[in-house]
C-alpha atoms as a PDB file:
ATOM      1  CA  UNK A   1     109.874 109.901  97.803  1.00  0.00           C
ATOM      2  CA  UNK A   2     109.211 106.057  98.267  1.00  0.00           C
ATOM      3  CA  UNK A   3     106.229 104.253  99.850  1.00  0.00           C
ATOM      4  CA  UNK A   4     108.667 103.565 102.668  1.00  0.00           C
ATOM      5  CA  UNK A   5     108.136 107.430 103.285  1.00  0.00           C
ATOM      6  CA  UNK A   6     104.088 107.040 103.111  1.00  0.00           C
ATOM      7  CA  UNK A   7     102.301 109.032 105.724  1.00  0.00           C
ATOM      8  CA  UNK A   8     101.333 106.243 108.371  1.00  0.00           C
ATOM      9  CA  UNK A   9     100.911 106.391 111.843  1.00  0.00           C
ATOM     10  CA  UNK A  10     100.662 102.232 113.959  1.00  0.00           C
ATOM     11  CA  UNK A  11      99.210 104.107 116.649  1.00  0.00           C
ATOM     12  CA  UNK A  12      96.370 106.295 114.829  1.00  0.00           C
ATOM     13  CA  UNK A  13      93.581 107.623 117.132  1.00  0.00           C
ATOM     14  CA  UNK A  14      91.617 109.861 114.337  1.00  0.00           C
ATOM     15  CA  UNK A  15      88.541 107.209 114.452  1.00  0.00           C
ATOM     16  CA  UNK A  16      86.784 107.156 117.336  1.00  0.00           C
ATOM     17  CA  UNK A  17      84.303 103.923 116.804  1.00  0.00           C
ATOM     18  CA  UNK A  18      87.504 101.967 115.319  1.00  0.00           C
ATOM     19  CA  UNK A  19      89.526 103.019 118.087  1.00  0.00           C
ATOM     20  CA  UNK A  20      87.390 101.576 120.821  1.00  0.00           C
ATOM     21  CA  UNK A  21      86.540  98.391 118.653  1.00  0.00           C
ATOM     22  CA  UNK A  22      90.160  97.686 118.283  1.00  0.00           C
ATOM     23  CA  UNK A  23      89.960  97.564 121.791  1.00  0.00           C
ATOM     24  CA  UNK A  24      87.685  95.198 122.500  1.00  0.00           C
ATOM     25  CA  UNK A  25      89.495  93.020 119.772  1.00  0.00           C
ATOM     26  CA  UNK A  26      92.425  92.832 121.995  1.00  0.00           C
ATOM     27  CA  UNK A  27      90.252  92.350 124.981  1.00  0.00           C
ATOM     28  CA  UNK A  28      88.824  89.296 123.224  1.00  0.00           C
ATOM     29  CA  UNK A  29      91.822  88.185 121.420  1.00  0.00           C
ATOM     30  CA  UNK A  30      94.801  89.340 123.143  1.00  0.00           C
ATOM     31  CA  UNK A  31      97.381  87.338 120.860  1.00  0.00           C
ATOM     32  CA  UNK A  32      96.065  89.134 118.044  1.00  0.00           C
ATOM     33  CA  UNK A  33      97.998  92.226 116.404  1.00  0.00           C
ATOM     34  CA  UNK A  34      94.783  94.276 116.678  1.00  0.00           C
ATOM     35  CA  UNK A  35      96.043  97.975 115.537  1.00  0.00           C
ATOM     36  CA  UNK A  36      96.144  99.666 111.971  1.00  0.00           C
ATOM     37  CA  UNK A  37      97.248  97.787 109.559  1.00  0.00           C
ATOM     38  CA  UNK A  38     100.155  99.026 107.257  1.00  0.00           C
ATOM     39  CA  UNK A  39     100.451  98.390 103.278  1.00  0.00           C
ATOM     40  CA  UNK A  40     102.979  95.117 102.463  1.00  0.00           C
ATOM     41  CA  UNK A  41     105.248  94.291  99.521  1.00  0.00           C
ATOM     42  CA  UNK A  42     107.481  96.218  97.410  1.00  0.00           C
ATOM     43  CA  UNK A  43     108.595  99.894  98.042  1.00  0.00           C
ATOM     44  CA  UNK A  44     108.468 101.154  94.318  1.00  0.00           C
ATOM     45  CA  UNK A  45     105.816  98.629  92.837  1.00  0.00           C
ATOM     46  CA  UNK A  46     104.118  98.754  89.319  1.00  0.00           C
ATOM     47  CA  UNK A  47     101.156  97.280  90.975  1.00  0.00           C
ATOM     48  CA  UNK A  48      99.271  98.685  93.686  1.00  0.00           C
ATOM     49  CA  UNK A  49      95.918  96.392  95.279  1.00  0.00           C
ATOM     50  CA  UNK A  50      93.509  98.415  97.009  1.00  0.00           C
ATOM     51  CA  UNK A  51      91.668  96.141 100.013  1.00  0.00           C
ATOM     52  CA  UNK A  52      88.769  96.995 102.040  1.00  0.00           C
ATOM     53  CA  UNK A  53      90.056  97.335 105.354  1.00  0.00           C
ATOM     54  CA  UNK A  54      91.509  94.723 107.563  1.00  0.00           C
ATOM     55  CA  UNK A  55      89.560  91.022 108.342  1.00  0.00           C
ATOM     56  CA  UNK A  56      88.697  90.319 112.014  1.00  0.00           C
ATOM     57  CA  UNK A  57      90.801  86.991 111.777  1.00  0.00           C
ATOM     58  CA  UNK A  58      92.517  87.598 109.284  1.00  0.00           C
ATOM     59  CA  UNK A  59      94.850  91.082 109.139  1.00  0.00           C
ATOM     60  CA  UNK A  60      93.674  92.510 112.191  1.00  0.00           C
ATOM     61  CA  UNK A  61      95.212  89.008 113.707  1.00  0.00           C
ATOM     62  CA  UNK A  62      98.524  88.763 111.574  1.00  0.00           C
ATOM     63  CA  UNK A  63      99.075  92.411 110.656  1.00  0.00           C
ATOM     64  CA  UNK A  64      99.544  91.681 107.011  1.00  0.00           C
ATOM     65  CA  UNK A  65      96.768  92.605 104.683  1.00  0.00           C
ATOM     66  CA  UNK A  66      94.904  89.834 103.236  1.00  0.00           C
ATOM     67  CA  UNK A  67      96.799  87.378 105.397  1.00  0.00           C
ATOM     68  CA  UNK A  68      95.316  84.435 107.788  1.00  0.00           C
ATOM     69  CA  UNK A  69      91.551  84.392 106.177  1.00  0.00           C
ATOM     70  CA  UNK A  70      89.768  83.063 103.465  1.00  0.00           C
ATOM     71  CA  UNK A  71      89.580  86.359 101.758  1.00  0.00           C
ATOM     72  CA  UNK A  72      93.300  86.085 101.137  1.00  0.00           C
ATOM     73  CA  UNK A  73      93.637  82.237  99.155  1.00  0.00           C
ATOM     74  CA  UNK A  74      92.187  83.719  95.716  1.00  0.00           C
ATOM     75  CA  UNK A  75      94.594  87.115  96.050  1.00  0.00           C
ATOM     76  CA  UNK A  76      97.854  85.074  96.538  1.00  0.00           C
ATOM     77  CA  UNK A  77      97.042  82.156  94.438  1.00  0.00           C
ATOM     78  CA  UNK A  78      96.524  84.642  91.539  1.00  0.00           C
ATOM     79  CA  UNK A  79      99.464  86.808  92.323  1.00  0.00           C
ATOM     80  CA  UNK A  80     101.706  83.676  92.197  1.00  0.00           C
ATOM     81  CA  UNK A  81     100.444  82.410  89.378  1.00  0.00           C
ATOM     82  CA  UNK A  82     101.102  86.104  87.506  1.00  0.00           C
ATOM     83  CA  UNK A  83     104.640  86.265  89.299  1.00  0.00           C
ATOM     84  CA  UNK A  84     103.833  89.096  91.589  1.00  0.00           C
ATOM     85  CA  UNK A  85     104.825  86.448  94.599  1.00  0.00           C
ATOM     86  CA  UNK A  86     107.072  84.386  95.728  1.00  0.00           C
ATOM     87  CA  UNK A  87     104.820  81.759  97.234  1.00  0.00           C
ATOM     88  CA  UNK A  88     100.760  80.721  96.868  1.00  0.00           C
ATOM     89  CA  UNK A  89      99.960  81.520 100.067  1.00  0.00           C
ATOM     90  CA  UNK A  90     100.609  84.004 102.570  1.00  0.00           C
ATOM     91  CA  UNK A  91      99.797  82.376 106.367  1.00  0.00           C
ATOM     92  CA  UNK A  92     101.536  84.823 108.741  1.00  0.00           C
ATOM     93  CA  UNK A  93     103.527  88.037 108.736  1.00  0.00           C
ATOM     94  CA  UNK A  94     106.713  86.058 109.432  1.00  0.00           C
ATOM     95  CA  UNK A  95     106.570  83.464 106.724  1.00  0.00           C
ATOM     96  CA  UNK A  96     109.266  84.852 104.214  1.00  0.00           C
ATOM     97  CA  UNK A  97     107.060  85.520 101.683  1.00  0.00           C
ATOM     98  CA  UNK A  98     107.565  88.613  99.156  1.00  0.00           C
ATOM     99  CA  UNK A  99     105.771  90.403  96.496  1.00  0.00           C
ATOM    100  CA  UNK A 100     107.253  91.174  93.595  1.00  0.00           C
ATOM    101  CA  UNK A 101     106.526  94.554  91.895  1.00  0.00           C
ATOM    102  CA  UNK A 102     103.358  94.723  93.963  1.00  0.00           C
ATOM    103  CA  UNK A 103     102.137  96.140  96.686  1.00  0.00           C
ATOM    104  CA  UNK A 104      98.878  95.483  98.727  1.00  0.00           C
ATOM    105  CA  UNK A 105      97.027  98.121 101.272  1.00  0.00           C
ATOM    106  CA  UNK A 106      93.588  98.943 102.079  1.00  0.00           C
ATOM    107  CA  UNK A 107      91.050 101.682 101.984  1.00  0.00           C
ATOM    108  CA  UNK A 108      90.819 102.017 105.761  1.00  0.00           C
ATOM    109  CA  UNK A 109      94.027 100.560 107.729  1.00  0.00           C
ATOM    110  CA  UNK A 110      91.925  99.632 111.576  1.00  0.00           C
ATOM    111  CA  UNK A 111      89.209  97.065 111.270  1.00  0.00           C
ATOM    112  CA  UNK A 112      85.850  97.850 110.919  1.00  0.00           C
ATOM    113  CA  UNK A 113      82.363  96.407 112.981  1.00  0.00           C
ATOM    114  CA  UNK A 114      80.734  94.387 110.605  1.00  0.00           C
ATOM    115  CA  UNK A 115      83.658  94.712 107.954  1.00  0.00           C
ATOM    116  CA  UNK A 116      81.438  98.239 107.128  1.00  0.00           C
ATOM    117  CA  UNK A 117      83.700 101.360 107.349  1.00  0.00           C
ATOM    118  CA  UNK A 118      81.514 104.553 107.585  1.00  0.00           C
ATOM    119  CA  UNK A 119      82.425 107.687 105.172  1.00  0.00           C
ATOM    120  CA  UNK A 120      84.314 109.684 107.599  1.00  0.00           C
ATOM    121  CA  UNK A 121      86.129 106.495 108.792  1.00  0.00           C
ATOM    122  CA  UNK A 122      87.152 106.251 104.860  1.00  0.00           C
ATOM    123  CA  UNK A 123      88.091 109.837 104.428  1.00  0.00           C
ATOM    124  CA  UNK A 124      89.898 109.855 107.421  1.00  0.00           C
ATOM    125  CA  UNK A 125      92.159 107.403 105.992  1.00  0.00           C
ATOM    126  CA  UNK A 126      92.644 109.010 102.406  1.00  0.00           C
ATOM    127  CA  UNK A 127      95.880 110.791 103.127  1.00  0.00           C
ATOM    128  CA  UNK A 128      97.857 107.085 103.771  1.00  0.00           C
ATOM    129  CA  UNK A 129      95.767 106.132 100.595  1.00  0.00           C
ATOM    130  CA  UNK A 130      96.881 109.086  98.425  1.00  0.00           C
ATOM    131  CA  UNK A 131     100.338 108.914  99.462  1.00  0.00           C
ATOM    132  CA  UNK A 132     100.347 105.544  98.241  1.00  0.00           C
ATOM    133  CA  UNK A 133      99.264 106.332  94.999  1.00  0.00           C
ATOM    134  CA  UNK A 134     101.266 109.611  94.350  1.00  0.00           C
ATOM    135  CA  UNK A 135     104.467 107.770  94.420  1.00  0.00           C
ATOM    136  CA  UNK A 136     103.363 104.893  91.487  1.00  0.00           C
ATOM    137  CA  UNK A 137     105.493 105.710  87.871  1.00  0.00           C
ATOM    138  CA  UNK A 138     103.913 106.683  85.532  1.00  0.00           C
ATOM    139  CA  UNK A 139     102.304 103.412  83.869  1.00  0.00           C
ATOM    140  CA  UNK A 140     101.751 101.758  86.900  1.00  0.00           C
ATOM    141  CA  UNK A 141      98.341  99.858  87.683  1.00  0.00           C
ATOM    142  CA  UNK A 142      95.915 100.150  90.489  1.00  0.00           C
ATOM    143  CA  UNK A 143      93.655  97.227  90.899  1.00  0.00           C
ATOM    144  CA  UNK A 144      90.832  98.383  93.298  1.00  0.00           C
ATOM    145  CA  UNK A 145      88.886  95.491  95.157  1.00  0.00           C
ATOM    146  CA  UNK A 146      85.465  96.485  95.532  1.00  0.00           C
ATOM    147  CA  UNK A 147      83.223  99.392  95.415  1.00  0.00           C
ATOM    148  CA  UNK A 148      84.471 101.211  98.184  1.00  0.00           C
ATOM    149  CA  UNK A 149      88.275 100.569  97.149  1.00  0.00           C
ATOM    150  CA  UNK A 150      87.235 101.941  93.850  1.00  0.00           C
ATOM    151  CA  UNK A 151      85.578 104.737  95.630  1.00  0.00           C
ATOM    152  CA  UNK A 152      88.233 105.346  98.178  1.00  0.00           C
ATOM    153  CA  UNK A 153      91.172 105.823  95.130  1.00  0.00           C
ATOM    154  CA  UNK A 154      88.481 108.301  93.419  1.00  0.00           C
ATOM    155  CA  UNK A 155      88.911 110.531  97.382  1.00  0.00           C
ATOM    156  CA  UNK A 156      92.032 110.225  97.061  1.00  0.00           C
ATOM    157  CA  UNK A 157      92.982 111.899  93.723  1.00  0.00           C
ATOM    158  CA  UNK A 158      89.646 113.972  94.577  1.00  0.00           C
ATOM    159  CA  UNK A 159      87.899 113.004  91.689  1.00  0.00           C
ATOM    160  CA  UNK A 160      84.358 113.537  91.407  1.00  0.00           C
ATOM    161  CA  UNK A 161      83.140 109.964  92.505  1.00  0.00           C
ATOM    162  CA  UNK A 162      80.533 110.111  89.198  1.00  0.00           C
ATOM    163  CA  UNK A 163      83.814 110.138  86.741  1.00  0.00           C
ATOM    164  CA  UNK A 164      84.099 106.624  86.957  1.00  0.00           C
ATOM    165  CA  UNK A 165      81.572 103.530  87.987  1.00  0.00           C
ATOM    166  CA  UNK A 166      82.757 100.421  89.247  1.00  0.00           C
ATOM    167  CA  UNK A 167      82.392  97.420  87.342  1.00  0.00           C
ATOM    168  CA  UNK A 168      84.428  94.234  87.630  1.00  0.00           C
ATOM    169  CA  UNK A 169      86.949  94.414  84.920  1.00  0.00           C
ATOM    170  CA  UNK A 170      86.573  97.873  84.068  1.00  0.00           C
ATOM    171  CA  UNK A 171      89.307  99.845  82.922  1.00  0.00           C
ATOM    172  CA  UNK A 172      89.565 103.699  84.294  1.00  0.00           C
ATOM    173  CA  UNK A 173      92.340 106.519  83.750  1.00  0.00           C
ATOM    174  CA  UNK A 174      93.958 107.730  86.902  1.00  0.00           C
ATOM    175  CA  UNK A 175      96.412 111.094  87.100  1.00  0.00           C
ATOM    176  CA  UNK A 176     100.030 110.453  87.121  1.00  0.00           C
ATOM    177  CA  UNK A 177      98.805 108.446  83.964  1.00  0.00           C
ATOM    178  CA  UNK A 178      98.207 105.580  86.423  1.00  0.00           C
ATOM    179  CA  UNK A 179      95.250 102.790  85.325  1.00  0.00           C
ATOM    180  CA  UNK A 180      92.950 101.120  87.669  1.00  0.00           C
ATOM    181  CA  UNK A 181      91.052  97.957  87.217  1.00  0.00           C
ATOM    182  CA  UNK A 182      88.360  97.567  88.837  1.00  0.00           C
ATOM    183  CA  UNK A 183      87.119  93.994  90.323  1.00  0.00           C
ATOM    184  CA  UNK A 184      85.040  92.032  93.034  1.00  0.00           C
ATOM    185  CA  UNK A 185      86.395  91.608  95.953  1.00  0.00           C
ATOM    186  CA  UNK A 186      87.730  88.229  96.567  1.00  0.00           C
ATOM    187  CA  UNK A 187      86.273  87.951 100.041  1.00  0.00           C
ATOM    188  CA  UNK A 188      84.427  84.437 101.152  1.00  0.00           C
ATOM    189  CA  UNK A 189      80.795  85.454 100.112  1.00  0.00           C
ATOM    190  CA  UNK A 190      81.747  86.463  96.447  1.00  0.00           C
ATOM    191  CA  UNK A 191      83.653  83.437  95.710  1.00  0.00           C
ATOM    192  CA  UNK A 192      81.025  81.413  97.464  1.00  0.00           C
ATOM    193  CA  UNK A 193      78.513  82.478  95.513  1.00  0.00           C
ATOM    194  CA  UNK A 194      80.111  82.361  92.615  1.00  0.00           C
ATOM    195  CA  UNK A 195      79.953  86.548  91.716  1.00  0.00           C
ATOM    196  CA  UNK A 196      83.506  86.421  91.453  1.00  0.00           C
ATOM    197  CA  UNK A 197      85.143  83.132  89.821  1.00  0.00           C
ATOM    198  CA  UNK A 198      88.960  82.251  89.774  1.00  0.00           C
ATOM    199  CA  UNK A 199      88.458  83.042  85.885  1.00  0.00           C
ATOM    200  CA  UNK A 200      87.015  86.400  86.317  1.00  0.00           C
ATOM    201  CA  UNK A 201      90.020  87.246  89.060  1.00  0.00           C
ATOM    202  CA  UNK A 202      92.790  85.758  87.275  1.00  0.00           C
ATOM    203  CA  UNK A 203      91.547  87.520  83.814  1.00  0.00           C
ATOM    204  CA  UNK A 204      92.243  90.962  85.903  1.00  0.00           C
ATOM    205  CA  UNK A 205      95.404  90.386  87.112  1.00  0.00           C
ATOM    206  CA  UNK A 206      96.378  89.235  83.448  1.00  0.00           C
ATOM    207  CA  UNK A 207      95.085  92.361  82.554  1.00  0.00           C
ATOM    208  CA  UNK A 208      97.334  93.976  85.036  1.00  0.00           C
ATOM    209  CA  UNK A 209     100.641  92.039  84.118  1.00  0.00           C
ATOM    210  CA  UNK A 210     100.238  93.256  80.935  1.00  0.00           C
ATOM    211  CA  UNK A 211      99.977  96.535  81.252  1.00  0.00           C
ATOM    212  CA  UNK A 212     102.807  96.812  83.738  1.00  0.00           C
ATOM    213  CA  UNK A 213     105.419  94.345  81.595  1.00  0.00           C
END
């Protein structure tokens, strides 16, 4: 089986609240993609990022993840810089760009009010999630962004979610002998406020392209 093959449905109806919101995105943005937002990048990669869910202007309007905001300049910046794409920035879902050995998705695939999914609306989403993950070799890396990506990975081997804590640029054992790093979320208030410096990203994703070389 191949991600290609991951369970994932463009026109999923399983959360109400995200359902109707989507709706009103279109309403007020009708040029935007507005619908659940599908993991991008290689098929087979050695490197899988776990997102949040999709931005307001940023996926939810491009249908890539982490493409069109803010939240996305850090991400492909660093992933250049590491190899793991072909360009520094990623500005729309029809700009060429590729990832190499990498793949990016998120927790929850349909944008969320206030960029807060609930914990049904995150559960409900945990069989694209674990799909994702069962088909990583053995070896491969999971770099969760946040808490609730960290958290969301944990559902989705159904791991007790006290087996690991989250800590930016912790190290945890995953089945399938998979490895996830754990760090802040590169979104505009973290880097803004300096929680999460291009020092403290990069050193993760260094992390990352050694284990997976």
């Amino acid at each position: 089986m191949t991600i290609k093959e991951c369970l994932f449905d463009a026109d999923c109806q399983s959360c109400p609240r995200l359902v109707k919101f989507l709706a009103q995105s279109r309403e007020n943005y009708p040029a935007y993609y507005a619908a659940p937002v599908a993991a991008f990048g290689d098929e087979t990669p050695a490197l899988l990022i776990v997102g949040l869910a999709p931005g307001m202007h940023g996926a939810n309007a491009t249908g890539r993840p982490f493409t069109g905001d803010q939240s996305g300049e850090m991400l492909f910046e660093t992933l250049y810089k590491y190899g793991f794409s072909s360009a520094p920035n990623s500005l729309a879902i029809d700009d060429g760009l590729q990832l190499f050995n990498c793949r990016i998705t998120n927790a929850v695939k349909c944008l969320p009010p206030q960029n807060k999914p609930t914990t049904a609306e995150i559960k409900n989403c945990s069989a694209y999630l674990a799909t994702e993950l069962q088909v990583l070799k053995k070896g491969s890396v999971v770099i969760a962004l946040g808490a609730i990506a960290h958290t969301a990975v944990l559902r989705a081997f159904e791991m007790k979610l006290t087996a690991c804590k989250f800590g930016h640029g912790e190290e945890h054992a995953l089945p399938g002998m998979l490895t996830m790093i754990d760090s802040y979320h590169c979104s505009r208030y973290n880097t803004q406020t300096r929680r999460l410096t291009q020092s403290m990203f990069q050193a993760v994703f260094a992390r990352a392209k050694k284990l997976t070389s």
